[in-house]
PDB file of N, CA and C in Angstrom:
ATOM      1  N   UNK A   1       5.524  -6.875   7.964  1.00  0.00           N
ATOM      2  CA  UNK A   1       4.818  -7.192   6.725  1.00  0.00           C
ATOM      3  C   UNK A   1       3.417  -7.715   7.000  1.00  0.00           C
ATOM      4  N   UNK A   2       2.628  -7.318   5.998  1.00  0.00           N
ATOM      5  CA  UNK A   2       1.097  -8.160   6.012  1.00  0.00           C
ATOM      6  C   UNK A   2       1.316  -9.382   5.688  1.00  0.00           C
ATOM      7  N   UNK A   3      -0.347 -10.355   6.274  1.00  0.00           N
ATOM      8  CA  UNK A   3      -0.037 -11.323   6.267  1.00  0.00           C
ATOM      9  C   UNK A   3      -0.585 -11.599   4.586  1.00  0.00           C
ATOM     10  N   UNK A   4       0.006 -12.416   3.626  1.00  0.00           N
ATOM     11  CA  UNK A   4      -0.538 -12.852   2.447  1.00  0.00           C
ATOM     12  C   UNK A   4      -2.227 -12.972   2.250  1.00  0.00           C
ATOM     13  N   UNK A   5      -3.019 -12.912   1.618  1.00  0.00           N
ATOM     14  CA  UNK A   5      -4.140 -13.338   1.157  1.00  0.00           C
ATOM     15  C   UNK A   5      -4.622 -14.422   2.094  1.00  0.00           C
ATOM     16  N   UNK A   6      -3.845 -15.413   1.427  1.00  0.00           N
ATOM     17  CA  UNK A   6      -4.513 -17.021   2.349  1.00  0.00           C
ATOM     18  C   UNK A   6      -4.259 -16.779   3.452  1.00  0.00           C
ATOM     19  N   UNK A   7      -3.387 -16.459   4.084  1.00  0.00           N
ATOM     20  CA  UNK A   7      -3.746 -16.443   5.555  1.00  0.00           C
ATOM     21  C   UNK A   7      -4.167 -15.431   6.456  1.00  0.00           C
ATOM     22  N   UNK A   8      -5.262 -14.332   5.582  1.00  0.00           N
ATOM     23  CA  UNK A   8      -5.473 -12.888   5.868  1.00  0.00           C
ATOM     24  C   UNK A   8      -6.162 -13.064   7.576  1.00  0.00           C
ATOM     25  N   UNK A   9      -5.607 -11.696   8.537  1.00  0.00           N
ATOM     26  CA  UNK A   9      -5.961 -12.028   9.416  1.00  0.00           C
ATOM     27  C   UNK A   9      -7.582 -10.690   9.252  1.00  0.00           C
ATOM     28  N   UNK A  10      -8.807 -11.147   9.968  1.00  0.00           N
ATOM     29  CA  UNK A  10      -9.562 -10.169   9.793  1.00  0.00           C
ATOM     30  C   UNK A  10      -9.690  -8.977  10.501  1.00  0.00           C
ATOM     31  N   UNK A  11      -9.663  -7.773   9.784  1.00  0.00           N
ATOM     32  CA  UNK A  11      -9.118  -6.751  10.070  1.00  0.00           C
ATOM     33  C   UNK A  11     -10.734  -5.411  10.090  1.00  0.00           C
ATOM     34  N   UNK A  12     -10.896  -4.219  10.902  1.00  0.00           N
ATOM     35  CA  UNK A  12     -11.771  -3.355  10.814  1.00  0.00           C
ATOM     36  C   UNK A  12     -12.670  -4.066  10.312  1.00  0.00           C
ATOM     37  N   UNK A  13     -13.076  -3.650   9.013  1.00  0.00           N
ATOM     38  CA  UNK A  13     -14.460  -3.472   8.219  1.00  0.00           C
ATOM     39  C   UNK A  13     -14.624  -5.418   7.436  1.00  0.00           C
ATOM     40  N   UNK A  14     -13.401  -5.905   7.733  1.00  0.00           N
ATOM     41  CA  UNK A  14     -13.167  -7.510   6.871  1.00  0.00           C
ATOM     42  C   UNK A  14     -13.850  -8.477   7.696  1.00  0.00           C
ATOM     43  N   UNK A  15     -13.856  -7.812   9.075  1.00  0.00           N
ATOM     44  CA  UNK A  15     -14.709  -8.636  10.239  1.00  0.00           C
ATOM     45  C   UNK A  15     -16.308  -8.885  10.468  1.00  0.00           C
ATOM     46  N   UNK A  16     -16.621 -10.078  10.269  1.00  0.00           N
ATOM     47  CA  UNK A  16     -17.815 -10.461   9.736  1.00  0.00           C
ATOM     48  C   UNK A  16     -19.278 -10.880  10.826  1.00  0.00           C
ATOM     49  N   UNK A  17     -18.639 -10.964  11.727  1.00  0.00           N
ATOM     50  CA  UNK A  17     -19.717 -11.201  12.926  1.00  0.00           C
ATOM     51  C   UNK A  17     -20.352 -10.311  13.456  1.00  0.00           C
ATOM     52  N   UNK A  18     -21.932 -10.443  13.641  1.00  0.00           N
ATOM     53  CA  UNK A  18     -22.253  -9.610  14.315  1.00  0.00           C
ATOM     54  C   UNK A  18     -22.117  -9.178  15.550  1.00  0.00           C
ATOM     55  N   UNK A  19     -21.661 -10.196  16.543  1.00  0.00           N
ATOM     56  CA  UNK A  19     -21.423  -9.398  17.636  1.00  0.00           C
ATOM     57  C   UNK A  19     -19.569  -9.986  18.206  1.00  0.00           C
ATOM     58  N   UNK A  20     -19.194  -9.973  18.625  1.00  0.00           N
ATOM     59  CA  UNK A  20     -17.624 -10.097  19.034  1.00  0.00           C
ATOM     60  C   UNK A  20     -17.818 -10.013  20.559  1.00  0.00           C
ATOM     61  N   UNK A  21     -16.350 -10.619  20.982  1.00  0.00           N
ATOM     62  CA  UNK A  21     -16.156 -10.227  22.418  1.00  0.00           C
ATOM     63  C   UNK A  21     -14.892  -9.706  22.316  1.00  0.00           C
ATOM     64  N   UNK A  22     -15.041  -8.266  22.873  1.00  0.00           N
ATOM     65  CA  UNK A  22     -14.037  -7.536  22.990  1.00  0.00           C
ATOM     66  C   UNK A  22     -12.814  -7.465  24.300  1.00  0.00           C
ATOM     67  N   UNK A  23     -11.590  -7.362  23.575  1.00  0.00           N
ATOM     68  CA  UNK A  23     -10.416  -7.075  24.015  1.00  0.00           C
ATOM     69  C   UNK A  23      -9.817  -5.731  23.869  1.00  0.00           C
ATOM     70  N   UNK A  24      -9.896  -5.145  24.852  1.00  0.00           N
ATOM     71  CA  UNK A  24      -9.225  -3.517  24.626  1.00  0.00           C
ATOM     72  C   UNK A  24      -8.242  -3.152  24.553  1.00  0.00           C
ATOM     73  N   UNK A  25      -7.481  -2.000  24.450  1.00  0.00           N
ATOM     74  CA  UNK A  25      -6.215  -1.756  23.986  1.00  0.00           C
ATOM     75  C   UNK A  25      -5.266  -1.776  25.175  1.00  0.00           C
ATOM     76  N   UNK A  26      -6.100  -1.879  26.264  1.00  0.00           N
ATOM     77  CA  UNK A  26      -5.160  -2.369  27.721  1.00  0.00           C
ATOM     78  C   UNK A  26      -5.079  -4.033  28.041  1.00  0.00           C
ATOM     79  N   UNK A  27      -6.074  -4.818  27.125  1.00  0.00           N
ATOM     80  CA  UNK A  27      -6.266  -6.136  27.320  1.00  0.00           C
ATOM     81  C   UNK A  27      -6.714  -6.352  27.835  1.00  0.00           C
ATOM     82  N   UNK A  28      -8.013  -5.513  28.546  1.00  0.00           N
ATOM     83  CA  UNK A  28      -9.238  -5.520  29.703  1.00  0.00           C
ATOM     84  C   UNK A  28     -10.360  -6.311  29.002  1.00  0.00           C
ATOM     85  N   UNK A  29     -10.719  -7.146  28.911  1.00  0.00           N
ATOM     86  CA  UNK A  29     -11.994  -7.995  28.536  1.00  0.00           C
ATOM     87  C   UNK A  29     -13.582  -7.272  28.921  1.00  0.00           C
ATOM     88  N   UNK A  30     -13.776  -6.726  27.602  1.00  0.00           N
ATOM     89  CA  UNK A  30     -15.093  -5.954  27.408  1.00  0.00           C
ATOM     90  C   UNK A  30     -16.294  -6.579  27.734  1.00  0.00           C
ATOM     91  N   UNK A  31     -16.265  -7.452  27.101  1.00  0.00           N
ATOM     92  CA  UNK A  31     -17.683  -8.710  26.994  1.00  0.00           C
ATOM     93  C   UNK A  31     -18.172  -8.628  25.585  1.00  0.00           C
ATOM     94  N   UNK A  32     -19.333  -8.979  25.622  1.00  0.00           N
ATOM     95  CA  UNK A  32     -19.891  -9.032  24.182  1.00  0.00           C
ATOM     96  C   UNK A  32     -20.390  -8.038  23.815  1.00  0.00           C
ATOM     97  N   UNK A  33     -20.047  -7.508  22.534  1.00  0.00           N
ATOM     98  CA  UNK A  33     -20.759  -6.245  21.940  1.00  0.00           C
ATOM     99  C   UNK A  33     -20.708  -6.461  20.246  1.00  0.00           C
ATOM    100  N   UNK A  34     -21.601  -5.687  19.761  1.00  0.00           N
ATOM    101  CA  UNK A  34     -21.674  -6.007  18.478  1.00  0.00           C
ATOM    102  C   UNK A  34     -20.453  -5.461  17.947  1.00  0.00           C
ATOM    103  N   UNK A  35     -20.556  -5.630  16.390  1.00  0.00           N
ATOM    104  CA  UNK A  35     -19.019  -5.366  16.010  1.00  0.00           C
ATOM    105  C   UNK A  35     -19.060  -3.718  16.030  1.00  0.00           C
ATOM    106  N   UNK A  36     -19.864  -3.281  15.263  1.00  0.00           N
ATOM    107  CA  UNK A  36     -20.291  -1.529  15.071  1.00  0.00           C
ATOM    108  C   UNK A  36     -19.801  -1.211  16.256  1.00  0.00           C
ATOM    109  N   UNK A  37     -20.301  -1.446  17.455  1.00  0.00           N
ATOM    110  CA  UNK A  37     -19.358  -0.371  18.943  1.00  0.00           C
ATOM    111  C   UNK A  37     -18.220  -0.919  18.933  1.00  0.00           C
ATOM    112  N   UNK A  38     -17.741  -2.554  18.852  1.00  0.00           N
ATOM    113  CA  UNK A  38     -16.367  -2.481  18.693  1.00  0.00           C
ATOM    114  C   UNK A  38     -15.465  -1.665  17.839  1.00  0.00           C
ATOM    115  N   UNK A  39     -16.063  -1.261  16.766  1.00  0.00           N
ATOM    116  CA  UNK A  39     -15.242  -0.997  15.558  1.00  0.00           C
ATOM    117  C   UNK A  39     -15.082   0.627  16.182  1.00  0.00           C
ATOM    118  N   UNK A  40     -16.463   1.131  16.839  1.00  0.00           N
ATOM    119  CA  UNK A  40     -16.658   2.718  17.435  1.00  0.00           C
ATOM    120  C   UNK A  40     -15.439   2.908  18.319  1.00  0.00           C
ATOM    121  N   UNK A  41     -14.978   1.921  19.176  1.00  0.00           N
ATOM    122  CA  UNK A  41     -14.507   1.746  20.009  1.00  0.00           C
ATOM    123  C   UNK A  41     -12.839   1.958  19.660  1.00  0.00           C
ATOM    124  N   UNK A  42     -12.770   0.784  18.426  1.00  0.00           N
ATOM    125  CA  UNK A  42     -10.851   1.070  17.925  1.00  0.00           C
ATOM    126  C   UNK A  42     -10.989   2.128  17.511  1.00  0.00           C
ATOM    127  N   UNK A  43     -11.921   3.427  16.769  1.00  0.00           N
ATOM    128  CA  UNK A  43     -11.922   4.216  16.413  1.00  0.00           C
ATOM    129  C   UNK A  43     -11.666   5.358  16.987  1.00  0.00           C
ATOM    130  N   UNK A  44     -11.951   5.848  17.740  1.00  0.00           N
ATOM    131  CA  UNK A  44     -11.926   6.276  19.129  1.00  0.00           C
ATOM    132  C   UNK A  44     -10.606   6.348  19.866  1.00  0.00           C
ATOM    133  N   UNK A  45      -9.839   5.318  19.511  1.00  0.00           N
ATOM    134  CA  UNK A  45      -8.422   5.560  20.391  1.00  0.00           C
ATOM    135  C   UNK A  45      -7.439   5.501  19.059  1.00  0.00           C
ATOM    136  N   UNK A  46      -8.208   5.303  17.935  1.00  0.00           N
ATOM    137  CA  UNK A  46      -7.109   5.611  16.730  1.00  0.00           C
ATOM    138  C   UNK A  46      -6.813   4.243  16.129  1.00  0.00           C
ATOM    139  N   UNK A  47      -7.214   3.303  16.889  1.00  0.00           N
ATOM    140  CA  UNK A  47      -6.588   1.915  16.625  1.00  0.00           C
ATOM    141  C   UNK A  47      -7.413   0.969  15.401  1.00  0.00           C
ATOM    142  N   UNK A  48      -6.349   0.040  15.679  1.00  0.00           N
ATOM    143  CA  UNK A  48      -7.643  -1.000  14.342  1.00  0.00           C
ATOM    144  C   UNK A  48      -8.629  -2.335  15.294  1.00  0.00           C
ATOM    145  N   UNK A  49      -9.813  -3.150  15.036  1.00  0.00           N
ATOM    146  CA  UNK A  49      -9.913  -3.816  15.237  1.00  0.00           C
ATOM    147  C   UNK A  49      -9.868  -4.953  14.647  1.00  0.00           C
ATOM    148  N   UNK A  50      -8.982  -6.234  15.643  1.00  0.00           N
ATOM    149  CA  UNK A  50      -8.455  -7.287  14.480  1.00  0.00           C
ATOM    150  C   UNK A  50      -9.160  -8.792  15.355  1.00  0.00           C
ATOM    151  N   UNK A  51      -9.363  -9.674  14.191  1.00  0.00           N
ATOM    152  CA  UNK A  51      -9.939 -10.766  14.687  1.00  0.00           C
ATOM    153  C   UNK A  51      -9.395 -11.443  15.499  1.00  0.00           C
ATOM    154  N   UNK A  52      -8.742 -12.440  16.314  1.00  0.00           N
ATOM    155  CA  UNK A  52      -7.706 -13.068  16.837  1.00  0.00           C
ATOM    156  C   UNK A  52      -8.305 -14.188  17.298  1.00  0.00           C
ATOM    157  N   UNK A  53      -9.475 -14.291  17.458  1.00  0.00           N
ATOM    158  CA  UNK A  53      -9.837 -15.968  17.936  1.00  0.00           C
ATOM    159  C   UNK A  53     -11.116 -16.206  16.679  1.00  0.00           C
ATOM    160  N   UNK A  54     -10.979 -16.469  15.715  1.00  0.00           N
ATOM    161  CA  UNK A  54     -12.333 -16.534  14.569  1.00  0.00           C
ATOM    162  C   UNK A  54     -13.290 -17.455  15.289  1.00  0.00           C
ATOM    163  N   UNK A  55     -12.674 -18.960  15.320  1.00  0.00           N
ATOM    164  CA  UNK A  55     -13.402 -20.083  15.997  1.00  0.00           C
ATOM    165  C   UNK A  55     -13.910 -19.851  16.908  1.00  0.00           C
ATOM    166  N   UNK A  56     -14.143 -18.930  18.086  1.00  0.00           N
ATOM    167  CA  UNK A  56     -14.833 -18.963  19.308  1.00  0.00           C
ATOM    168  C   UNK A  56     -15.885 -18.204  19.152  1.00  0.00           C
ATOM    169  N   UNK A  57     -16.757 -18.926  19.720  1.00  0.00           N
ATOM    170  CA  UNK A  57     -18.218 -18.193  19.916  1.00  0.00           C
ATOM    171  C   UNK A  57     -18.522 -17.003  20.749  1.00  0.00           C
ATOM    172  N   UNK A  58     -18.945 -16.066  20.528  1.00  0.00           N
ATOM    173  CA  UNK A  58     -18.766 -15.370  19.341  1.00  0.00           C
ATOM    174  C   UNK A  58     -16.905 -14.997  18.819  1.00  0.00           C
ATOM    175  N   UNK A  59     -16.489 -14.987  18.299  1.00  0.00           N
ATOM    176  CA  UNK A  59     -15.645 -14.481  17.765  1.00  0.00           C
ATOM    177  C   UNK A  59     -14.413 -13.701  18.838  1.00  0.00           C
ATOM    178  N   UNK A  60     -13.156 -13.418  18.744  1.00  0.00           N
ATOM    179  CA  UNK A  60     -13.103 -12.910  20.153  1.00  0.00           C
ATOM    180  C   UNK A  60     -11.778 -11.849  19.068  1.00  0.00           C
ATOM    181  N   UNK A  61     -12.217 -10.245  19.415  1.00  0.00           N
ATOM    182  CA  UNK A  61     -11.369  -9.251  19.092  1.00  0.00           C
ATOM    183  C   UNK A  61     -10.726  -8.380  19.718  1.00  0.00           C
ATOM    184  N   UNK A  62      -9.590  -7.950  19.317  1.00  0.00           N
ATOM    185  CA  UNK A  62      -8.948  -7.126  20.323  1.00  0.00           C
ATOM    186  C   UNK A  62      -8.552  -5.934  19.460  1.00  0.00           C
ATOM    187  N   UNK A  63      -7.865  -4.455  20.212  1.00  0.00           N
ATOM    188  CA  UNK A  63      -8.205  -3.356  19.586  1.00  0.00           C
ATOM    189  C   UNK A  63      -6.589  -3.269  19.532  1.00  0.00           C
ATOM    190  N   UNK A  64      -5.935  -3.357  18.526  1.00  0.00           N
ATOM    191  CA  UNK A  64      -4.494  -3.094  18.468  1.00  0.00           C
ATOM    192  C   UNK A  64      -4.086  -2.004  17.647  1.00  0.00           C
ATOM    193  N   UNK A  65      -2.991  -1.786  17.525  1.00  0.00           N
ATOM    194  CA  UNK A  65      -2.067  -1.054  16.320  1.00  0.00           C
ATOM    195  C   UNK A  65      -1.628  -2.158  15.358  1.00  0.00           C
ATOM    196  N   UNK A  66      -2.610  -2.690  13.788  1.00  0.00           N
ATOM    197  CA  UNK A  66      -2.013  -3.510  13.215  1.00  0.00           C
ATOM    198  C   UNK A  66      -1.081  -3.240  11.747  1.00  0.00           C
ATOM    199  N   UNK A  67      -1.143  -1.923  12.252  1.00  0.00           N
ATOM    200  CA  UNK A  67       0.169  -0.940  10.902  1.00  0.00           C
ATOM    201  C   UNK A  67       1.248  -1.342  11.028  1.00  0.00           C
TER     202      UNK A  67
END
């Protein structure tokens, strides 16, 4: 199940930072890239990109299956 409203996790296009540090779909630590190549990036292997650390500077995302 999704998560409710209030505790929405941020998802593709809901993700608000400009740049992220990426986590790949092997869990290989990308580095920093803006969100646009991250987002190029889940796109690319089919996947979604989801927020998972909001609080950290920059932001820290990883490229999962969140269907």
């Amino acid at each position: 199940p999704r998560p409710s409203a209030s505790n929405q996790v941020p998802v593709n296009d809901a993700i608000r930072a400009r740049e992220v540090r990426l986590i790949d779909e092997d869990g290989q630590n990308i580095g920093i890239v803006t969100r646009i190549e991250a987002m190029e990036r889940a796109t690319q292997v089919g996947l979604d990109l989801v927020e998972i650390s909001p609080d950290a500077q920059p932001p820290v995302c990883k490229i999962l299956d969140f269907g």
